[in-house]
C-alpha atoms as a PDB file:
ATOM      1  CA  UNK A   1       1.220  10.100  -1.374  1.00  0.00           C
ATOM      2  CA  UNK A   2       0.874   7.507  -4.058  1.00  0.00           C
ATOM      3  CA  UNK A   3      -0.177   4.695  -3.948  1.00  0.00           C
ATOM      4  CA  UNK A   4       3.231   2.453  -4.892  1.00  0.00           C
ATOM      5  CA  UNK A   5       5.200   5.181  -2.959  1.00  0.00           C
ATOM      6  CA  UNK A   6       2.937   4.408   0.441  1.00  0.00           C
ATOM      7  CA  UNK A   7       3.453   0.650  -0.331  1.00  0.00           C
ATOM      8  CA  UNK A   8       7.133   0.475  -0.564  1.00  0.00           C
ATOM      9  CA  UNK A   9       7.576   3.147   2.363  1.00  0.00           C
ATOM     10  CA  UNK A  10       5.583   1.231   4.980  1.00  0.00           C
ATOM     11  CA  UNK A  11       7.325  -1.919   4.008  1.00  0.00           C
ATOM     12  CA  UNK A  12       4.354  -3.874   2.771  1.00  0.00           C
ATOM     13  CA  UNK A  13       6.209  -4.601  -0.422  1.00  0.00           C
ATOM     14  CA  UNK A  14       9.623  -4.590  -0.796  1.00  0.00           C
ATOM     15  CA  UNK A  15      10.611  -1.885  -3.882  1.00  0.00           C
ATOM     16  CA  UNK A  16       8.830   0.491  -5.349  1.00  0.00           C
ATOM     17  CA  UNK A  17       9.253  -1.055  -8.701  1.00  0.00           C
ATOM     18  CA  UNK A  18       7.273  -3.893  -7.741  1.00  0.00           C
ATOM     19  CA  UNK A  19       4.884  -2.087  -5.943  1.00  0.00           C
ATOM     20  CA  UNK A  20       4.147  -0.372  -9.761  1.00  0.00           C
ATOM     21  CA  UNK A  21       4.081  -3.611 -11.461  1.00  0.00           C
ATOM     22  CA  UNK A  22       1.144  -4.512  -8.490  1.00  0.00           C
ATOM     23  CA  UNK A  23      -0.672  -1.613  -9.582  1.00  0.00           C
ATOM     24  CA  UNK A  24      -0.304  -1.625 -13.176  1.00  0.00           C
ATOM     25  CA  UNK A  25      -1.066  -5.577 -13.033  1.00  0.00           C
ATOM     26  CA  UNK A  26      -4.423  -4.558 -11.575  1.00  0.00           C
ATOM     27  CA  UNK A  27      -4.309  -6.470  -8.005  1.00  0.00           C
ATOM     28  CA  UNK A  28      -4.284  -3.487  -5.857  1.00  0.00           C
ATOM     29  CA  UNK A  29      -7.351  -1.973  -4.655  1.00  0.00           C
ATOM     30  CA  UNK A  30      -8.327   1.121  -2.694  1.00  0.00           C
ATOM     31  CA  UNK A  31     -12.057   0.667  -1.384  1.00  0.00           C
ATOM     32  CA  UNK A  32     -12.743  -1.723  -3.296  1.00  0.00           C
ATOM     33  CA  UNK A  33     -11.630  -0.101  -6.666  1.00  0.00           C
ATOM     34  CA  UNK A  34      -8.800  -1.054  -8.798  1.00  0.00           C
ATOM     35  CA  UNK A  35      -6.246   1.506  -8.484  1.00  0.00           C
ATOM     36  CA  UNK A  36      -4.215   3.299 -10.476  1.00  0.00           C
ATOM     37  CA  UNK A  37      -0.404   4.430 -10.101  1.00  0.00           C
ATOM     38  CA  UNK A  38      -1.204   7.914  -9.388  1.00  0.00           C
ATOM     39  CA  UNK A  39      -3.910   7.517  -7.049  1.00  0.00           C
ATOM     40  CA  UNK A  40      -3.336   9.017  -3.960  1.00  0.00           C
ATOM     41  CA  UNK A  41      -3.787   7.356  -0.404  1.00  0.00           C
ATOM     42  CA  UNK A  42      -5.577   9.011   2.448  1.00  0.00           C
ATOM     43  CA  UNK A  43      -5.740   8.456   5.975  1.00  0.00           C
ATOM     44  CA  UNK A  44      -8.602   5.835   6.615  1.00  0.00           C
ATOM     45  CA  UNK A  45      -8.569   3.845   3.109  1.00  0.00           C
ATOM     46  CA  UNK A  46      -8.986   0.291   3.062  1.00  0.00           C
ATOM     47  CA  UNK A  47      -6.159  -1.235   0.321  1.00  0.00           C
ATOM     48  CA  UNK A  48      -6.401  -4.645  -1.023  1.00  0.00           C
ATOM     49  CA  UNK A  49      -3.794  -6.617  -2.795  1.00  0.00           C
ATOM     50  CA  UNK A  50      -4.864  -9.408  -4.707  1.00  0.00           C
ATOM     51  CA  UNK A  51      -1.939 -12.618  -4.662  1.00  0.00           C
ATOM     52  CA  UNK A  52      -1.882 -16.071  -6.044  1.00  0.00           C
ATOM     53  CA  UNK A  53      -2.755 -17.882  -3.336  1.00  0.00           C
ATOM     54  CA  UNK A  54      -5.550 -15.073  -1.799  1.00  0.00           C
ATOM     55  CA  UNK A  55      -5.364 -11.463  -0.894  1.00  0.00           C
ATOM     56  CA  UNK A  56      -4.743  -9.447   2.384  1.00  0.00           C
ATOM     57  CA  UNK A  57      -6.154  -6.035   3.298  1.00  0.00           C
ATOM     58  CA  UNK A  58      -4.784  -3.042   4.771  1.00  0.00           C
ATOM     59  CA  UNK A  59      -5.498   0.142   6.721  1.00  0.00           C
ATOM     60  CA  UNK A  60      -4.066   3.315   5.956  1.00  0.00           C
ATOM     61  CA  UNK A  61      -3.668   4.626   9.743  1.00  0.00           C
ATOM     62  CA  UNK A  62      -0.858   7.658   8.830  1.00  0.00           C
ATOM     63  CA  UNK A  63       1.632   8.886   5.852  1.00  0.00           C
ATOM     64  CA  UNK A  64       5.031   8.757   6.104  1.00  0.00           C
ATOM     65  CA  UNK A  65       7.160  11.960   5.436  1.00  0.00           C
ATOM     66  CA  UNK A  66      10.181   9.947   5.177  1.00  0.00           C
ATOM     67  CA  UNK A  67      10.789   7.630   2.082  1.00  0.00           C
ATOM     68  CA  UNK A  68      11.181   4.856   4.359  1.00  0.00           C
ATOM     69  CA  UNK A  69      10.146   4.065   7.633  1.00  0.00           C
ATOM     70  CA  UNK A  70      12.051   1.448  10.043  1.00  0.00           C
ATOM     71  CA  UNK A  71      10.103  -1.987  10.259  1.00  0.00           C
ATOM     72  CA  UNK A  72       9.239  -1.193  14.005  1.00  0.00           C
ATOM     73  CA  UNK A  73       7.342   1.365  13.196  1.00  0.00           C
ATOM     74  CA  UNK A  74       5.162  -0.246  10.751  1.00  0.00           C
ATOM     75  CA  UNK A  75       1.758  -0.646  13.085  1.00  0.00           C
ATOM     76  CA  UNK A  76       2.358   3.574  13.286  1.00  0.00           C
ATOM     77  CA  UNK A  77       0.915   3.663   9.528  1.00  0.00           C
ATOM     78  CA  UNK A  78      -0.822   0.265   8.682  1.00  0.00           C
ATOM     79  CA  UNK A  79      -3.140  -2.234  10.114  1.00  0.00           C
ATOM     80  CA  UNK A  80      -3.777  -5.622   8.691  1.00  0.00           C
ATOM     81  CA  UNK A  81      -7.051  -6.718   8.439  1.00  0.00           C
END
């Protein structure tokens, strides 16, 4: 799954638009790289976002196979660090 798709669907950020204007703005991360809109997230990778006032990190722990997921289900498919 990509990257902005797996950010919006786990409800870490909101819409999928901004979750595109996060990667194209260069503030996401995946193991410590700058990602890229079509890079695709695996089970395991560390993702970093980058925000004004500091960054949080995140585990990839499952992918959806829905396009969303309900907000109780969240700590099925991500772990903050």
């Amino acid at each position: 799954m990509r990257v902005d798709k797996w950010l919006s669907s786990v409800n870490v950020v909101k819409r999928r638009t901004i979750a595109q204007d996060m990667v194209k703005s260069g503030v996401v991360y995946i193991n410590g790289t700058k990602a890229k809109p079509s890079k695709d997230v695996k089970i395991g990778d560390c993702i970093r976002i980058d925000y004004l006032k500091g960054s949080k990190e995140y585990e990839v722990l499952d992918i959806p196979k829905t396009k969303t997921i309900p907000k109780s289900k969240k700590e099925e498919y991500v772990k903050e660090l």
